[in-house]
Protein backbone atom coordinates (compact mmCIF):
# COMPACT_ATOMS: atom_id res chain seq x y z
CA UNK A 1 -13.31 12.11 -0.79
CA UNK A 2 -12.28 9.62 -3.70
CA UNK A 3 -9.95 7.22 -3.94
CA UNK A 4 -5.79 7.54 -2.68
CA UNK A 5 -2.96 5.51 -2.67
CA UNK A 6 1.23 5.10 -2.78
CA UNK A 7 3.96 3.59 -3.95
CA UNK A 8 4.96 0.58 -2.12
CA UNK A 9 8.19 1.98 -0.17
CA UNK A 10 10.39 -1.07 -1.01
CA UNK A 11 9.44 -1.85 -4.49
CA UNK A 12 7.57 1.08 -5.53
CA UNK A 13 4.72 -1.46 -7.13
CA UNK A 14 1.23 0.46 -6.53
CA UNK A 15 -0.37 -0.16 -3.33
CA UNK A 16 -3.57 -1.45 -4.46
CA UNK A 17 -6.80 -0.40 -2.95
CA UNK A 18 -9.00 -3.74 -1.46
CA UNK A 19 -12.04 -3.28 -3.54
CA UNK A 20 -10.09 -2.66 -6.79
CA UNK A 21 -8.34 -6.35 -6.42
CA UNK A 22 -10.43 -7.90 -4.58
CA UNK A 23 -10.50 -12.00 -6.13
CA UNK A 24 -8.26 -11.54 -8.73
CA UNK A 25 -4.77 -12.17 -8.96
CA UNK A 26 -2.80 -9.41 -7.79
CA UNK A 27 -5.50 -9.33 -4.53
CA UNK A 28 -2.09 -9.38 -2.44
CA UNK A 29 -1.00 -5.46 -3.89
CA UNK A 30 -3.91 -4.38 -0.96
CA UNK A 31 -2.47 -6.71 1.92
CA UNK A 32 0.16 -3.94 3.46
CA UNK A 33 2.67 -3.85 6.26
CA UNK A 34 3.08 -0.15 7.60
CA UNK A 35 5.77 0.71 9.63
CA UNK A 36 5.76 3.78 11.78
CA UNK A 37 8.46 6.28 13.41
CA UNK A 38 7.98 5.20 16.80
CA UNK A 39 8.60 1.27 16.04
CA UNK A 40 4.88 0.24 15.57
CA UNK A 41 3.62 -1.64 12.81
CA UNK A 42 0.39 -3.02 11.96
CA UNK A 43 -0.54 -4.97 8.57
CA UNK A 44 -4.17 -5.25 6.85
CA UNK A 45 -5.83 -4.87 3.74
CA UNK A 46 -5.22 -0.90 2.64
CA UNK A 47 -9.16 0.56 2.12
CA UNK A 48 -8.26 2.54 -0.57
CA UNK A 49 -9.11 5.96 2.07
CA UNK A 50 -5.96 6.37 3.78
CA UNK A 51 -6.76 3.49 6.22
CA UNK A 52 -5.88 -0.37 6.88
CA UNK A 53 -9.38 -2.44 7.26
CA UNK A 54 -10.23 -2.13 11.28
CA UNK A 55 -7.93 1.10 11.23
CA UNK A 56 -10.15 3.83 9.54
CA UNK A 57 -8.24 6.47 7.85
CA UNK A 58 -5.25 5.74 9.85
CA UNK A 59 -2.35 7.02 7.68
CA UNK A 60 -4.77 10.07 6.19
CA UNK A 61 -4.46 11.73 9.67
CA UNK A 62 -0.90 11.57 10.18
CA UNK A 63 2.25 13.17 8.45
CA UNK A 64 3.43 10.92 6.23
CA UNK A 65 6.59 11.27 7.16
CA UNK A 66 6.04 9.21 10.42
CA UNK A 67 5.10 6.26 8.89
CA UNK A 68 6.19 3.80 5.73
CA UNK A 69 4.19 1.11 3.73
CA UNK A 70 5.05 -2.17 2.07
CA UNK A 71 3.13 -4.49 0.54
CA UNK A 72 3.39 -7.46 3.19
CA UNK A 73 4.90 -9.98 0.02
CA UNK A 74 7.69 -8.01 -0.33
CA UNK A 75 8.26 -7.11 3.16
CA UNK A 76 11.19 -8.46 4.74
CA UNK A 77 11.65 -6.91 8.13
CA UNK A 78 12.66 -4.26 7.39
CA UNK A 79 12.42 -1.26 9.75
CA UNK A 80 11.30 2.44 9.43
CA UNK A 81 14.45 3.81 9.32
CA UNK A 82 15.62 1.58 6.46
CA UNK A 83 13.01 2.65 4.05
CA UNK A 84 12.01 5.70 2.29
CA UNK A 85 9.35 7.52 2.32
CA UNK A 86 6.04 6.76 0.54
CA UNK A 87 5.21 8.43 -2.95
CA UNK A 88 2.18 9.29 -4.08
CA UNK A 89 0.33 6.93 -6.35
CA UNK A 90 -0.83 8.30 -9.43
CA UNK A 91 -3.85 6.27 -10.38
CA UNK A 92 -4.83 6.37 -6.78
CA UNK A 93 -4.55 2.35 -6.04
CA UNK A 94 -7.47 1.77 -8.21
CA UNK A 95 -7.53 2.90 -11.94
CA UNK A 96 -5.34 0.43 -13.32
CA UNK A 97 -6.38 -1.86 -16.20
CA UNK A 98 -5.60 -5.72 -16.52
CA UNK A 99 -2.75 -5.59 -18.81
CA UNK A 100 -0.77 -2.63 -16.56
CA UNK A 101 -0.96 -4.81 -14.00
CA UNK A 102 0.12 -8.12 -15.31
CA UNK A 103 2.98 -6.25 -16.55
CA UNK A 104 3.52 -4.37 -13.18
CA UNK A 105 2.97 -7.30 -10.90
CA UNK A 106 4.14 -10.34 -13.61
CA UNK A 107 1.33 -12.13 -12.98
CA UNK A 108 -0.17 -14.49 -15.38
């Protein structure tokens, strides 16, 4: 199985897979808060796989409709309920170039 990823549900930003940003400047597009339907949330670095490092394939195996993702700097508490759901990312979290992203993320 390659590479998958969403939208950020707040900002719609990519959520970034670790290994694709690892040390460089948009490194924070992997570090996630995801909310869920029954008022759990846990936050990590997304894998890239459907999962949150120490989490495998955590979102992969549910419906995504019980569950919402944020990238943690734009979080604000927000809850479940106040967020829609999750879209599909198109370049899967990873095959973005330098100058998409700086322009995405306004960094640098």
């Amino acid at each position: 199985m390659g590479f998958f990823s969403w939208e950020c549900a707040k900002t719609k930003r990519p959520v970034m897979a670790e290994d694709a940003v690892r040390r460089s400047p948009w490194d924070f597009a992997s570090d996630v808060v995801v909310l869920f339907e029954n008022g759990d949330r846990i936050s990590g670095q997304y894998d890239g796989y459907g999962g949150i490092v120490g989490h495998e394939r955590l979102l992969a195996d549910r419906p995504e409709s019980s569950w919402r993702m944020v990238i943690r700097k734009y979080y604000n508490n927000e809850r479940f309920e106040d967020l829609p759901p999750n879209r599909h990312e198109p370049n899967q979290g990873y095959f973005w170039d330098d100058k998409d992203l700086r322009k995405i993320f306004q960094v640098g």
